[in-house]
Protein backbone atom coordinates (compact mmCIF):
# COMPACT_ATOMS: atom_id res chain seq x y z
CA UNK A 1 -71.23 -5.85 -21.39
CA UNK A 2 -71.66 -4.92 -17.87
CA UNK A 3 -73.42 -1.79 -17.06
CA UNK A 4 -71.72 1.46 -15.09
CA UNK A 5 -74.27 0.69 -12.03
CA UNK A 6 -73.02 -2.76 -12.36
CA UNK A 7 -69.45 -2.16 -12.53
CA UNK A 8 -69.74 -0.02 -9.37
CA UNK A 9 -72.07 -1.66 -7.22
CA UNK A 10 -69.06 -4.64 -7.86
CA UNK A 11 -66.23 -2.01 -7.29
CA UNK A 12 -67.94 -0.89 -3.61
CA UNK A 13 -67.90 -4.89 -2.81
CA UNK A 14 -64.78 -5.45 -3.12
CA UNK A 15 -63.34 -2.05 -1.58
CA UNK A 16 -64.99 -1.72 1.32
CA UNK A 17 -63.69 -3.59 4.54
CA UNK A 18 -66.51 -6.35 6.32
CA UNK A 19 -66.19 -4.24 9.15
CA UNK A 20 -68.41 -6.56 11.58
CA UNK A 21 -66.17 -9.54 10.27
CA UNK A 22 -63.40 -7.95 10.50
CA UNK A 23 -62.59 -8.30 7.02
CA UNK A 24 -61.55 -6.60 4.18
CA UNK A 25 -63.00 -7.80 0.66
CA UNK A 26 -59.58 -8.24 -2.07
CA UNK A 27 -58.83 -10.06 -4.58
CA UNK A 28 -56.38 -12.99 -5.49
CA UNK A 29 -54.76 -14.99 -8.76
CA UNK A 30 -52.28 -17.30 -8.39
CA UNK A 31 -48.73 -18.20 -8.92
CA UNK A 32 -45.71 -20.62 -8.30
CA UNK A 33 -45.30 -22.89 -11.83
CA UNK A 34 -43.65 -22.35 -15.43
CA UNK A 35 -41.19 -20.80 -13.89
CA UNK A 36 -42.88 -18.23 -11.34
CA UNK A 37 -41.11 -19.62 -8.67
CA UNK A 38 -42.18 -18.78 -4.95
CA UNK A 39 -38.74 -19.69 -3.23
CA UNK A 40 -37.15 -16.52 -5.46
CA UNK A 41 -39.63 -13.99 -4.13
CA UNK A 42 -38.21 -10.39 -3.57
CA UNK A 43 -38.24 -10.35 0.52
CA UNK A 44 -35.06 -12.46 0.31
CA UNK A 45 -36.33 -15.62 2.19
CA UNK A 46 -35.27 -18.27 -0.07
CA UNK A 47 -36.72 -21.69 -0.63
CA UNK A 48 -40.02 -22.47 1.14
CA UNK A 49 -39.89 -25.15 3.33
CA UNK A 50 -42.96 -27.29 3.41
CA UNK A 51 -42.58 -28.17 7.05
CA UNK A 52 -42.13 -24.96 8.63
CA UNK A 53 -44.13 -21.83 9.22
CA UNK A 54 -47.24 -21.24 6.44
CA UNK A 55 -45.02 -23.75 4.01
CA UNK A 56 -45.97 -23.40 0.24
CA UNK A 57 -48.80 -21.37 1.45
CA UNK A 58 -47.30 -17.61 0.47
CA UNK A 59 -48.32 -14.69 -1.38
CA UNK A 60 -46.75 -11.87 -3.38
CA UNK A 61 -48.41 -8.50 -2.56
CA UNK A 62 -49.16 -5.84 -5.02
CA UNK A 63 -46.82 -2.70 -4.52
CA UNK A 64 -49.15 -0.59 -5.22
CA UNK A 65 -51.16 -1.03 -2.47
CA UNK A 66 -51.15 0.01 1.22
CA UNK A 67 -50.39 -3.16 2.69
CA UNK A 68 -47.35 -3.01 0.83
CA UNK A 69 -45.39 -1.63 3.31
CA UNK A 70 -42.80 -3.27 5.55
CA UNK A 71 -45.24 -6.61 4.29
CA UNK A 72 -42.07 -9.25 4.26
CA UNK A 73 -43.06 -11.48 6.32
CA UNK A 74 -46.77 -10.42 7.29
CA UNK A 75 -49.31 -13.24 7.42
CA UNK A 76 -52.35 -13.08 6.49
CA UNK A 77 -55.74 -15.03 6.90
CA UNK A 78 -57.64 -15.16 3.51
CA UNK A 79 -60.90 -17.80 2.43
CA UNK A 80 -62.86 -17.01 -1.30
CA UNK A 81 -65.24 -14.74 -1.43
CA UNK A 82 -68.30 -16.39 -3.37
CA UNK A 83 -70.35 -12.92 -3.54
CA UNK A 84 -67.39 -11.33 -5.83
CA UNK A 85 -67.97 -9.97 -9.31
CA UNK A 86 -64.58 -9.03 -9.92
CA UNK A 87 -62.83 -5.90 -11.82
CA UNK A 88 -59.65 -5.29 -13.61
CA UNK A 89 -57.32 -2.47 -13.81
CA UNK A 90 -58.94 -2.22 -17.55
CA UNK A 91 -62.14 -1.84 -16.15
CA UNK A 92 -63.76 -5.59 -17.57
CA UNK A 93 -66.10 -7.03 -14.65
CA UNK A 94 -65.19 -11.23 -14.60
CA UNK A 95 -68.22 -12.72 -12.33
CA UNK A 96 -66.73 -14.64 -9.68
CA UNK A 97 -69.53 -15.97 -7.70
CA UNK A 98 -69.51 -19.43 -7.97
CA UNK A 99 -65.49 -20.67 -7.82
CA UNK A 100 -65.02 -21.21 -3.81
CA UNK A 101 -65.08 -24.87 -3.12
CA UNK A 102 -66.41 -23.64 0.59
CA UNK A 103 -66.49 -19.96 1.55
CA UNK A 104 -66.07 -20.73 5.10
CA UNK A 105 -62.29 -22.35 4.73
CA UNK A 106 -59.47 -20.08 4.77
CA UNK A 107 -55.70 -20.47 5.14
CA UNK A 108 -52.95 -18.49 6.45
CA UNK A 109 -50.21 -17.11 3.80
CA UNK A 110 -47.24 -15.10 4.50
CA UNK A 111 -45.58 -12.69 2.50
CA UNK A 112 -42.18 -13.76 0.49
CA UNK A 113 -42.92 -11.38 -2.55
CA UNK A 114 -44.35 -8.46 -4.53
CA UNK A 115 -46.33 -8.06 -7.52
CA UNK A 116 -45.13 -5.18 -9.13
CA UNK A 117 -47.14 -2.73 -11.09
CA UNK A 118 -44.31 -1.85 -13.42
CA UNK A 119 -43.16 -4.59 -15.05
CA UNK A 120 -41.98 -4.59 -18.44
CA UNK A 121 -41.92 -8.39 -19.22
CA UNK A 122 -45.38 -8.86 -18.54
CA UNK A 123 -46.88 -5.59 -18.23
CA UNK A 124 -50.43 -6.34 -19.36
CA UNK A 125 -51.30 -8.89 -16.70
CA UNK A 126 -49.45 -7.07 -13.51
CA UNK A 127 -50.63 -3.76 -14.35
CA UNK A 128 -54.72 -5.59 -14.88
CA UNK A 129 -54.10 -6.66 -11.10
CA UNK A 130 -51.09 -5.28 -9.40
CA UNK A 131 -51.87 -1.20 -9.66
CA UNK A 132 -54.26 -1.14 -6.59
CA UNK A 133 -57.25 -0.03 -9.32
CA UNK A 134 -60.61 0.73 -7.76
CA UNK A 135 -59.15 0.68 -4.47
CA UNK A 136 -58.53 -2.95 -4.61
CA UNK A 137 -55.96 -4.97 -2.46
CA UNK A 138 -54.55 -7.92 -4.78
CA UNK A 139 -52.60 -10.89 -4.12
CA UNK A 140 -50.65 -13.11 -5.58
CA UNK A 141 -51.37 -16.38 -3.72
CA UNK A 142 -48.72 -19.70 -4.19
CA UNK A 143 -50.86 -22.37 -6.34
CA UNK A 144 -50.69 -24.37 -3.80
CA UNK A 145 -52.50 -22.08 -1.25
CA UNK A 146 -54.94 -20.86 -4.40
CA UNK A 147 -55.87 -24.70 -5.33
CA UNK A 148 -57.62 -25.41 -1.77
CA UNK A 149 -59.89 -22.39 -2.04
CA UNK A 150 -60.84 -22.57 -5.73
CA UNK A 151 -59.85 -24.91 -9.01
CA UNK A 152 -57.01 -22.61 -10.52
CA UNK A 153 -59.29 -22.84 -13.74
CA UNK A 154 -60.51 -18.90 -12.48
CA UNK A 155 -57.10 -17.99 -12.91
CA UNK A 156 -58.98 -15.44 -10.51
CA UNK A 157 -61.25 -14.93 -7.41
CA UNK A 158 -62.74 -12.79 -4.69
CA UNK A 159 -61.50 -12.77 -1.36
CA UNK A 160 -61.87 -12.16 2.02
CA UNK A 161 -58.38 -11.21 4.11
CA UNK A 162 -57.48 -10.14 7.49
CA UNK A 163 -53.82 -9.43 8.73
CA UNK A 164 -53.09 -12.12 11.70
CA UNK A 165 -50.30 -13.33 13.07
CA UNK A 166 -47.77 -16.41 11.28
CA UNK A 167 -48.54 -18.49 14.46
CA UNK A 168 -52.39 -18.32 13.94
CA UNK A 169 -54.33 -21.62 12.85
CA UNK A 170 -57.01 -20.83 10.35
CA UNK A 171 -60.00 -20.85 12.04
CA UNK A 172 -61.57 -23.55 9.26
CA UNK A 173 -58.43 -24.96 7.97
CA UNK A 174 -59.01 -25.54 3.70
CA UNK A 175 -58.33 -29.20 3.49
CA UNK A 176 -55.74 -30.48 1.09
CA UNK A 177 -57.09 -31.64 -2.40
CA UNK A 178 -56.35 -35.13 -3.56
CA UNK A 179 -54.23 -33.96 -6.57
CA UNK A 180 -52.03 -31.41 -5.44
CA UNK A 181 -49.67 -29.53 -7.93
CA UNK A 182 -46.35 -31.14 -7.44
CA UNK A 183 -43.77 -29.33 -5.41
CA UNK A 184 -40.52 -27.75 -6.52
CA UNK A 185 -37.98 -29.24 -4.47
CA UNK A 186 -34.78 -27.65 -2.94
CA UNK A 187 -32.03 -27.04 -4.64
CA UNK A 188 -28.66 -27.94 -4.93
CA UNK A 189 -27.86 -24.33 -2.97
CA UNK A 190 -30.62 -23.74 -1.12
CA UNK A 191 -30.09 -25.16 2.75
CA UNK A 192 -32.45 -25.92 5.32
CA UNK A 193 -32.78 -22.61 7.54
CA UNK A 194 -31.92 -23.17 11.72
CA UNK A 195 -31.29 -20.92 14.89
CA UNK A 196 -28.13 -20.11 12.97
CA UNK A 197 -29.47 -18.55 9.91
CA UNK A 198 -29.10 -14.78 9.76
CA UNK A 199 -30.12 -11.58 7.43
CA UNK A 200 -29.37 -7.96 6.99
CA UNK A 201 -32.24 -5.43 5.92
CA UNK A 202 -31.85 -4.21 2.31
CA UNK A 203 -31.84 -0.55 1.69
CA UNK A 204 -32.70 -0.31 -1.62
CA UNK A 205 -35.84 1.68 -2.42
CA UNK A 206 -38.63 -1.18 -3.46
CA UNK A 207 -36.35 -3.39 -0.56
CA UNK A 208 -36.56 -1.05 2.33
CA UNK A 209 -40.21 -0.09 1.39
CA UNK A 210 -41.10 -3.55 1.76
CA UNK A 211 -38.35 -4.77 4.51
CA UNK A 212 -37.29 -7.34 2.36
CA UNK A 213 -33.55 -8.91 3.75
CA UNK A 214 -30.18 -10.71 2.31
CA UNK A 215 -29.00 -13.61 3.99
CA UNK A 216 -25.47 -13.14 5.52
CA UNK A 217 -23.33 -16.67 6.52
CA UNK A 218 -23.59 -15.63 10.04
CA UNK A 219 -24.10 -12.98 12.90
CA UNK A 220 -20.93 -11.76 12.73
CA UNK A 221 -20.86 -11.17 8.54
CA UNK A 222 -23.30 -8.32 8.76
CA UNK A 223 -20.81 -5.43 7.97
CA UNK A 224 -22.10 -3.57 10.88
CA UNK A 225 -25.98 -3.75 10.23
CA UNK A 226 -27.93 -5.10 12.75
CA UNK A 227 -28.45 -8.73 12.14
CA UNK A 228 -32.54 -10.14 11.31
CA UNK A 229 -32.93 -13.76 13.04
CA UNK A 230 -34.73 -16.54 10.70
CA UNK A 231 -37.49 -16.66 13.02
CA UNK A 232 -37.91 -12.74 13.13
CA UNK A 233 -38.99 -13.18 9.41
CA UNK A 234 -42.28 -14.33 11.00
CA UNK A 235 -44.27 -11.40 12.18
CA UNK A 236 -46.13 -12.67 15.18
CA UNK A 237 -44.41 -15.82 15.51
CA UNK A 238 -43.33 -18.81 13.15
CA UNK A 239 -46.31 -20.94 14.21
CA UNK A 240 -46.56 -24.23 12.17
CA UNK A 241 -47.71 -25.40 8.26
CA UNK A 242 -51.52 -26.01 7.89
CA UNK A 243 -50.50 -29.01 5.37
CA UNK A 244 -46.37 -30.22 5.68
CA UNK A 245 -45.78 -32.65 3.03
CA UNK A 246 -47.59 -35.99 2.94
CA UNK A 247 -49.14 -34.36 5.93
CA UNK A 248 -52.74 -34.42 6.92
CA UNK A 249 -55.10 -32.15 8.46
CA UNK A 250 -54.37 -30.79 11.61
CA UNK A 251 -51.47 -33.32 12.07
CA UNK A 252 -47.43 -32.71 11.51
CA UNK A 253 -44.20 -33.93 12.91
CA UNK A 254 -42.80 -32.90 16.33
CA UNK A 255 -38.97 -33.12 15.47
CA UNK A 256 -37.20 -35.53 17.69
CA UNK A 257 -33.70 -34.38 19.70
CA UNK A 258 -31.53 -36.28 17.14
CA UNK A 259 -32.36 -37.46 13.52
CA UNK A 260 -35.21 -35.76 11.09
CA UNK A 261 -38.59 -37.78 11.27
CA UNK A 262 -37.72 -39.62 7.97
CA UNK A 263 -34.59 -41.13 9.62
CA UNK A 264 -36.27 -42.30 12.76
CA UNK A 265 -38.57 -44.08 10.42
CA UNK A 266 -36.40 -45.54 8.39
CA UNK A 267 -34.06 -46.84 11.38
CA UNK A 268 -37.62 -48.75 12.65
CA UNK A 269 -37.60 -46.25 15.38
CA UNK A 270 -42.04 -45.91 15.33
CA UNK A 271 -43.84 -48.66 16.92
CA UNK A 272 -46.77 -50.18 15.31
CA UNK A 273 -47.55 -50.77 11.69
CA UNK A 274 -49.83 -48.12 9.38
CA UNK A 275 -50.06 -46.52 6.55
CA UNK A 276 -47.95 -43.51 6.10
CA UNK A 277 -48.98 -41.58 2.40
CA UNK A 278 -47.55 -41.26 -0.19
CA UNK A 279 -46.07 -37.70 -0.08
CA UNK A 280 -47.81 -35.44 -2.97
CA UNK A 281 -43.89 -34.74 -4.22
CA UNK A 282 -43.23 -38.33 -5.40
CA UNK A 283 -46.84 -39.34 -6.37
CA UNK A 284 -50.28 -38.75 -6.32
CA UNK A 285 -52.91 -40.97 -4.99
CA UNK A 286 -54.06 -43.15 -1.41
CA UNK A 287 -52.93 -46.23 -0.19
CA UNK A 288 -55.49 -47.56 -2.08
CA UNK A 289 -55.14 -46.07 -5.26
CA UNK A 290 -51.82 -47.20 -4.79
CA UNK A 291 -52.36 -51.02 -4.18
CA UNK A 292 -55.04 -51.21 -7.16
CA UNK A 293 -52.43 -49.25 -9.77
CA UNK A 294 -50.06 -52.38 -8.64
CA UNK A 295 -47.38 -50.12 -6.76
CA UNK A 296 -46.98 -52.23 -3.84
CA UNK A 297 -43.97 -54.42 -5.19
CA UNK A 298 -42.32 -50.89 -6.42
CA UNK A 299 -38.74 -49.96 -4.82
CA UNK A 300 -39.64 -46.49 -3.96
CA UNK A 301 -42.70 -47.08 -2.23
CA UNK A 302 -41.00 -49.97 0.11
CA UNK A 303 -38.05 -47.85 0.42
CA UNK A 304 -40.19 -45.35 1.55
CA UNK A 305 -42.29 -47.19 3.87
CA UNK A 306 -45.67 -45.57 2.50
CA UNK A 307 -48.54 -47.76 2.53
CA UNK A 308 -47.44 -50.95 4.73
CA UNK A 309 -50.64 -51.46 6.06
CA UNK A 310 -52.65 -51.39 3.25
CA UNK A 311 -49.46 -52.87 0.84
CA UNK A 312 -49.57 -55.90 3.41
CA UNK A 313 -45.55 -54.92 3.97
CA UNK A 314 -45.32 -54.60 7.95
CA UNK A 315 -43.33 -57.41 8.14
CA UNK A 316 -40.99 -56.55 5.33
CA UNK A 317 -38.03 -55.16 6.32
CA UNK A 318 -35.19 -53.54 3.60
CA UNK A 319 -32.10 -55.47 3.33
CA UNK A 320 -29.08 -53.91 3.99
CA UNK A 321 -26.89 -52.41 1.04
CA UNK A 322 -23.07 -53.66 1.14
CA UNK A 323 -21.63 -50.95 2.15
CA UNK A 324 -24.29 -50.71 5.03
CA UNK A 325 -23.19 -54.17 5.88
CA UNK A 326 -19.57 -52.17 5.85
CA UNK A 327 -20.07 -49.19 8.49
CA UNK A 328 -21.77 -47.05 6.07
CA UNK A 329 -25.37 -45.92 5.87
CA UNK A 330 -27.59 -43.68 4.34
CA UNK A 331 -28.53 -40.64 6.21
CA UNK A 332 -32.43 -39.24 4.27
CA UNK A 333 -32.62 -36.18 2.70
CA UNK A 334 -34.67 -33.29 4.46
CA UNK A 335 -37.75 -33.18 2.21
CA UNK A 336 -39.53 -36.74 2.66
CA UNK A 337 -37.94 -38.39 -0.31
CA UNK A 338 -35.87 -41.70 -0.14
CA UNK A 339 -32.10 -42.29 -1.00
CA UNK A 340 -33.27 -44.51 -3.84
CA UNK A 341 -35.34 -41.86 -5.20
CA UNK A 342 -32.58 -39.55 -5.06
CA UNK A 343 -30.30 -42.34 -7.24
CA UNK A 344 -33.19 -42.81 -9.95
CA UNK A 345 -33.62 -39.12 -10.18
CA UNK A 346 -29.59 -38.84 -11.09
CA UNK A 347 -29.20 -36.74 -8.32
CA UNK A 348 -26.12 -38.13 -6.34
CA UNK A 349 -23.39 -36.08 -7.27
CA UNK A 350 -25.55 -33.24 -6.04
CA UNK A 351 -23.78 -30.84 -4.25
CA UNK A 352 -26.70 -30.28 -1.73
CA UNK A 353 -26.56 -34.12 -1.09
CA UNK A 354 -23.08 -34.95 -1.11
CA UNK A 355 -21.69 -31.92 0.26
CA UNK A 356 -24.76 -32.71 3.66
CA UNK A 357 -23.34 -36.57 3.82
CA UNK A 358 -26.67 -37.91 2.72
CA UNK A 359 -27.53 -40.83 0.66
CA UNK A 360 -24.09 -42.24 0.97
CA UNK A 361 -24.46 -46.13 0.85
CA UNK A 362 -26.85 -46.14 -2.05
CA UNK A 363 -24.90 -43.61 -4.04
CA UNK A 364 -21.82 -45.21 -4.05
CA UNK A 365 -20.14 -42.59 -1.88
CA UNK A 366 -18.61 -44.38 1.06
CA UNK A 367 -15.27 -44.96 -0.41
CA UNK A 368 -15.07 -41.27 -1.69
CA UNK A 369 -16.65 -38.41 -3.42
CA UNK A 370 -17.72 -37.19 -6.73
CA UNK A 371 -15.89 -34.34 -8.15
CA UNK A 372 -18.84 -33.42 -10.32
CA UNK A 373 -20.05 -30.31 -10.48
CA UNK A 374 -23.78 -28.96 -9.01
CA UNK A 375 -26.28 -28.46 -11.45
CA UNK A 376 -26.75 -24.63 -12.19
CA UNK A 377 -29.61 -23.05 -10.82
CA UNK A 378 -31.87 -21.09 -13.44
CA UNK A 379 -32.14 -17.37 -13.39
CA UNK A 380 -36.35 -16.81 -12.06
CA UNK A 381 -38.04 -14.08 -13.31
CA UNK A 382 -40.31 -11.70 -10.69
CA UNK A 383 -43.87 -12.71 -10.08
CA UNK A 384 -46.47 -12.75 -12.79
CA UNK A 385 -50.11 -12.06 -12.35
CA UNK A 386 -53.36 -13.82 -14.15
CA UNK A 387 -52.89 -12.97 -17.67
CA UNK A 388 -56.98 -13.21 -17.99
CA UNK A 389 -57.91 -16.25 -20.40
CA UNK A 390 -61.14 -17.19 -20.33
CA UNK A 391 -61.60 -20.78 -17.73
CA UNK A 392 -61.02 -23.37 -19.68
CA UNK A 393 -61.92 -27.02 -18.24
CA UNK A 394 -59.10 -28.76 -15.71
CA UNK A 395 -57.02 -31.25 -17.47
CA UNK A 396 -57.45 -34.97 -16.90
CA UNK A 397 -55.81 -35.94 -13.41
CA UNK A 398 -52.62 -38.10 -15.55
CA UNK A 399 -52.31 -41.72 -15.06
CA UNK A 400 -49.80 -43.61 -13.30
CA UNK A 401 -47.79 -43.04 -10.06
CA UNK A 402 -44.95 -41.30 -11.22
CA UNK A 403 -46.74 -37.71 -11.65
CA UNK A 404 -43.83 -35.75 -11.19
CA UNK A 405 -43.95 -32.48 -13.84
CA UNK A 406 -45.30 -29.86 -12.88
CA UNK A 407 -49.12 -29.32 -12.81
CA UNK A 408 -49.51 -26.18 -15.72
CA UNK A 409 -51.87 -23.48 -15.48
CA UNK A 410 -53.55 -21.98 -18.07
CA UNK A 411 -53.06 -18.38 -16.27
CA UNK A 412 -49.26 -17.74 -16.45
């Protein structure tokens, strides 16, 4: 049992701001699996996209705490704090000093969500973090943004954040791990946002406190309210993702005049002959891992084109489907995935991918279209916080390619 001097020598650590740093000292658990989804979050943003702004690197922000308001869209710079023996809103102490893979990494998150303090359906866990107890500044960080500063085995750590803005490059980027939790792809509603993508301000109480936003179908549809721009939901600028997909460090795609990256590549558009990775999405693993688990001869990867280099496949090029032969081609999804992948996943009769003209010659859609209707999207409850388990040890990184499920926590 930790002593009173204990518990508030570890209280003034954590509350008071590294003023030479300019730092303040918080604390952080995780979310963004089992259902916690962090494309439902309450500013009103929608889906994350991996390739623009912070990507999957977000954060829900406790209500109950000053930073709360008008966050929605606030980035912030934020790295694990190894010197942390961190309280609850119960008053247990949880010794934290030894989780941060390097103290000196951070990453940039922005703000797509709250924690709330009050919240029936899990009100043990968000009112242990989310109250603002002791003074304490809590967020809820994606997994994906939690996983490159710590194992998610804490379930919580001590931070360090500073508010900067959404264009700002960490100043010691956190490097991606080699097994990253699987991301939740788009879907069959959720459309990539452009110059054209428009919001109104909600004016509901936790909303307006907050400035969280509904999307409207244009400038014109906003009943009189002034409209919010897509890239005014960046405060500071939109600046670009640490990590896109498949991406690696300090490296991500320029987008070309005409055609998304993934179709110049697949029209043989990129000179040379390398190894592009497998993204984390479809599988797991390098080039290398890939050639020695025998994947080289599989369909998606040459569909794909990951791994020619070390797959011995730059001379290989796909043979045309028949109804490519016939005037029709396949046009790639958005999100780094192949048409074929699409097919073996069941998803052509998608309305996301039908309704965008994508994936047309390997679906079987150039003669018409499917009448079948989009998959319903699941109801996603609001943001839950560390419920408090003891670490247990990781789990066993699975076997095989096709590591697709999602990667659970033992924190919901």
């Amino acid at each position: 049992m930790w002593s009173r001097s204990r518990l508030v020598v570890a209280l003034a650590a954590l509350a008071l701001p590294q003023l030479a740093l300019a730092w303040t000292s918080g604390r952080a658990t995780f979310y963004g699996t089992d259902g916690w989804s962090i494309h439902k979050g309450a500013c009103g943003f929608g889906y994350q996209w991996p390739d623009i702004g912070t990507g999957f690197d977000v954060a829900a922000i406790a209500d109950a705490s000053p930073e709360f308001s008008g966050s929605c869209g606030r980035c912030y710079e934020v790295k694990c704090n190894p010197d942390a023996s961190v309280p609850d809103g119960y008053g247990e102490v949880l010794d934290r000093s030894s989780p941060c893979f390097n103290p000196d990494w951070s990453i940039v998150v922005r703000t797509v969500d709250n924690c709330p303090c009050n919240y029936p359906n899990n009100a043990y866990s968000n009112k242990r973090w989310c109250c603002y107890d002791h003074g304490i500044t809590h967020f809820d960080l994606s997994i994906w943004a939690f996983e490159r500063l710590a194992e998610t085995k804490w379930g919580v750590i001590g931070i360090q954040y500073q508010e900067v803005s959404c264009s700002k490059k960490a100043d010691n980027p956190a490097p991606q791990i080699a097994n990253p939790t699987p991301a939740e792809l788009p879907g069959p509603n959720d459309k990539r946002p452009s110059g054209d993508t428009y919001f109104v301000q909600r004016f509901d109480y936790d909303g307006a406190r907050q400035g969280a936003v509904t999307e409207v179908a244009n400038a014109s549809a906003t009943n009189g309210q002034p409209a919010v721009s897509f890239a005014s939901t960046f405060q500071g600028g939109e600046g670009s993702p640490s990590y896109p997909a498949g991406g690696a460090e300090n490296c991500w795609d320029q987008t070309p005049e005409s055609g998304s990256c993934q179709q110049q590549k697949d029209w043989g558009k990129y000179g040379g002959c390398g190894d592009t990775p497998v993204p984390s999405t479809i599988s797991w693993g390098s080039c290398q891992q890939q050639k020695e688990w025998g994947n080289c001869a599989q369909s998606w990867l040459k569909d794909g084109g990951y791994c020619k280099a070390t797959c011995s496949l730059c001379g290989e090029v796909a043979a045309p489907s028949s109804n490519e032969a016939g005037g029709c081609s396949d046009v790639a999804p958005p999100d780094g995935t192949t048409c074929q992948q699409q097919k073996d996943w069941g998803k052509c009769d998608e309305e996301w991918l039908t309704g965008g003209g994508l994936c047309q010659a390997t679906c079987g859609k150039c003669g018409g279209s499917s009448d079948a209707p989009a998959e319903p999207q699941e109801a996603t409850p609001e943001v839950s916080a560390y419920d408090g388990k003891d670490p247990e040890p990781s789990p066993p990184a699975p076997a095989g390619p096709d590591y697709l499920g999602n990667l659970r926590s033992m924190f919901g």
